[in-house]
Protein backbone atom coordinates (compact mmCIF):
# COMPACT_ATOMS: atom_id res chain seq x y z
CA UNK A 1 90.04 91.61 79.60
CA UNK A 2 93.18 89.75 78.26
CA UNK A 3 95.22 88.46 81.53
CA UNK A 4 98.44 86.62 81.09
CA UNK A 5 99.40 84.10 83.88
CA UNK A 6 102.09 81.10 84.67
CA UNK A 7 100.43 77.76 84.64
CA UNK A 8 102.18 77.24 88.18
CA UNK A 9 99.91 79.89 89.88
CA UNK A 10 96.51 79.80 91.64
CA UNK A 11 93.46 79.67 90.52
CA UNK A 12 91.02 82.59 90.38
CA UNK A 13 87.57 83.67 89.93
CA UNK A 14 88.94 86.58 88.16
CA UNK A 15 90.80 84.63 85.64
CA UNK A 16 87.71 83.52 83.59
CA UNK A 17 88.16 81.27 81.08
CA UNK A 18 91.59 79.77 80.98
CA UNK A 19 93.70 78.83 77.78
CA UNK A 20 96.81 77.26 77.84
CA UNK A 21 99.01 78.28 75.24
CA UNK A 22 102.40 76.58 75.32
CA UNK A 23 102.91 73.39 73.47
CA UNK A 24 103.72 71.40 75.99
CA UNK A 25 102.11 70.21 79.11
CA UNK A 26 103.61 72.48 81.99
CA UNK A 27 105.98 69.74 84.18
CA UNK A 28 104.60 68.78 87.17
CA UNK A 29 101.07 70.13 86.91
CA UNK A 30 98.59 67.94 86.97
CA UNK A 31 94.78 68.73 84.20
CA UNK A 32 92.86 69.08 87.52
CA UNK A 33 95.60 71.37 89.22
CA UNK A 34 95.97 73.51 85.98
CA UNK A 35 92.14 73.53 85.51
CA UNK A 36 92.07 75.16 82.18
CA UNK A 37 89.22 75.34 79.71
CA UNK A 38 90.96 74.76 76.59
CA UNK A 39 94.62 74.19 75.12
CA UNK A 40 95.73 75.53 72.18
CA UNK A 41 98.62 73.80 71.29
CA UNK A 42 99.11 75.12 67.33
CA UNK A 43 99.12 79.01 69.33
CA UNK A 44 102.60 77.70 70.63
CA UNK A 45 106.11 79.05 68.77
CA UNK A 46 107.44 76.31 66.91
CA UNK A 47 109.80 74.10 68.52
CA UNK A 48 113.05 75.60 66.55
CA UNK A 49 111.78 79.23 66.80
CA UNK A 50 111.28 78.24 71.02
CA UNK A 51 114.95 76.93 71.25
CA UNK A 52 116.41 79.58 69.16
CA UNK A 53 114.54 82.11 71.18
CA UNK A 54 115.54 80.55 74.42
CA UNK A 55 113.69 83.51 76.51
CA UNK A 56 116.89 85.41 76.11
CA UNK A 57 115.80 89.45 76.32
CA UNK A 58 117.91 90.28 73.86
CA UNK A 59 116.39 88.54 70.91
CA UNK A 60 112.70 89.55 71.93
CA UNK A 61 111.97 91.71 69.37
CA UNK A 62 113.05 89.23 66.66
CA UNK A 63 111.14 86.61 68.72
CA UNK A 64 108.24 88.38 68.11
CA UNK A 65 108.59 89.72 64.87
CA UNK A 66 109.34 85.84 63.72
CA UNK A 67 106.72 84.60 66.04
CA UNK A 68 103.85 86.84 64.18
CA UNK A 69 103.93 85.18 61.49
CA UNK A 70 103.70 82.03 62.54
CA UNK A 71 100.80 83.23 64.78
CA UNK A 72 99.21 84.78 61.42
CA UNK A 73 97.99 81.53 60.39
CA UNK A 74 95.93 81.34 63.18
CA UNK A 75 94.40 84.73 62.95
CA UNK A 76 90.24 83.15 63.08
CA UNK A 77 91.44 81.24 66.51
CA UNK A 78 92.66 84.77 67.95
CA UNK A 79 90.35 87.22 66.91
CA UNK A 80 87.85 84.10 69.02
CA UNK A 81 89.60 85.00 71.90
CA UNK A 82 89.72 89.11 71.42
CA UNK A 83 86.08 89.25 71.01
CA UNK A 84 85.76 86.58 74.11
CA UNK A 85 88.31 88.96 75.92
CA UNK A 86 86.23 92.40 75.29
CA UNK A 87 83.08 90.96 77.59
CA UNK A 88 84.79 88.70 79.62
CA UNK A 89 88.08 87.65 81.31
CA UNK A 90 90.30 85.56 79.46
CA UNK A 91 93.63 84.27 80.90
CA UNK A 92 96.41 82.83 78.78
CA UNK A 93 98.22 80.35 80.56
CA UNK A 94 102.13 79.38 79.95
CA UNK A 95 104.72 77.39 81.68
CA UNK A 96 107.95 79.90 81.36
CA UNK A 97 109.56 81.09 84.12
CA UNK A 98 109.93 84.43 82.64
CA UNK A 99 106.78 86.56 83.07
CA UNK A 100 107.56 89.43 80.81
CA UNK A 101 109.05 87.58 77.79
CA UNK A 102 107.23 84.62 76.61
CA UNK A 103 104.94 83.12 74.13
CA UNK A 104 101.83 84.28 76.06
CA UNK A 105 103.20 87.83 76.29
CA UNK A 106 103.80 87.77 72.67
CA UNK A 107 99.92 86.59 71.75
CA UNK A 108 98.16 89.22 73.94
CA UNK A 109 100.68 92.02 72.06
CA UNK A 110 99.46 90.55 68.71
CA UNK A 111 95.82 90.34 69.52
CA UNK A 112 95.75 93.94 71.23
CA UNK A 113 97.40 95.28 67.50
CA UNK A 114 94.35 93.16 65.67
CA UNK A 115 92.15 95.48 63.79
């Protein structure tokens, strides 16, 4: 199962492995407070599409539309974590304050709609 959850929460058992996703380190939290098993920087929007996107609701669906293609280049990395996510729990970790539109949002939408 695919779980999405902010870098600034507990830890679980039930998170599984955890994958940071933003593309920077999430302020104030230290690598043994975060505890996650990998970070996958290149999975972040790039810096311009971030700042243009500002987490503003209204420009989601152009966020993600733009954001899909950059995330196509990575296609091998997320179709790893799909077939990781169908036996096991998989958490993608992010550092926005906004829990239903960011980056990490976006990646589990794109990976569900993977054939």
């Amino acid at each position: 199962m695919l779980k999405l959850k902010r870098a600034y929460d507990g830890i679980s058992k039930q998170d599984g492995k955890r994958i940071l996703v933003d593309g920077i380190w999430p302020r104030g939290v230290s690598k043994e407070g975060l505890s996650s098993d990998e970070w996958y920087r290149s999975l972040a929007p790039s810096k311009e599409l971030r700042e243009w996107f500002d987490h503003d609701p209204d420009k989601w669906g152009e966020f993600k539309k733009r954001y899909f293609k950059e995330l196509d280049s990575h296609k091998d990395m997320l179709r790893e974590i799909k077939e990781q996510s169908d036996d096991h729990n998989i958490t993608l970790l992010y550092g926005a304050k906004d829990e239903k539109y960011n980056q990490a949002a976006a990646i589990r939408e794109y990976i569900e709609n993977m054939d």
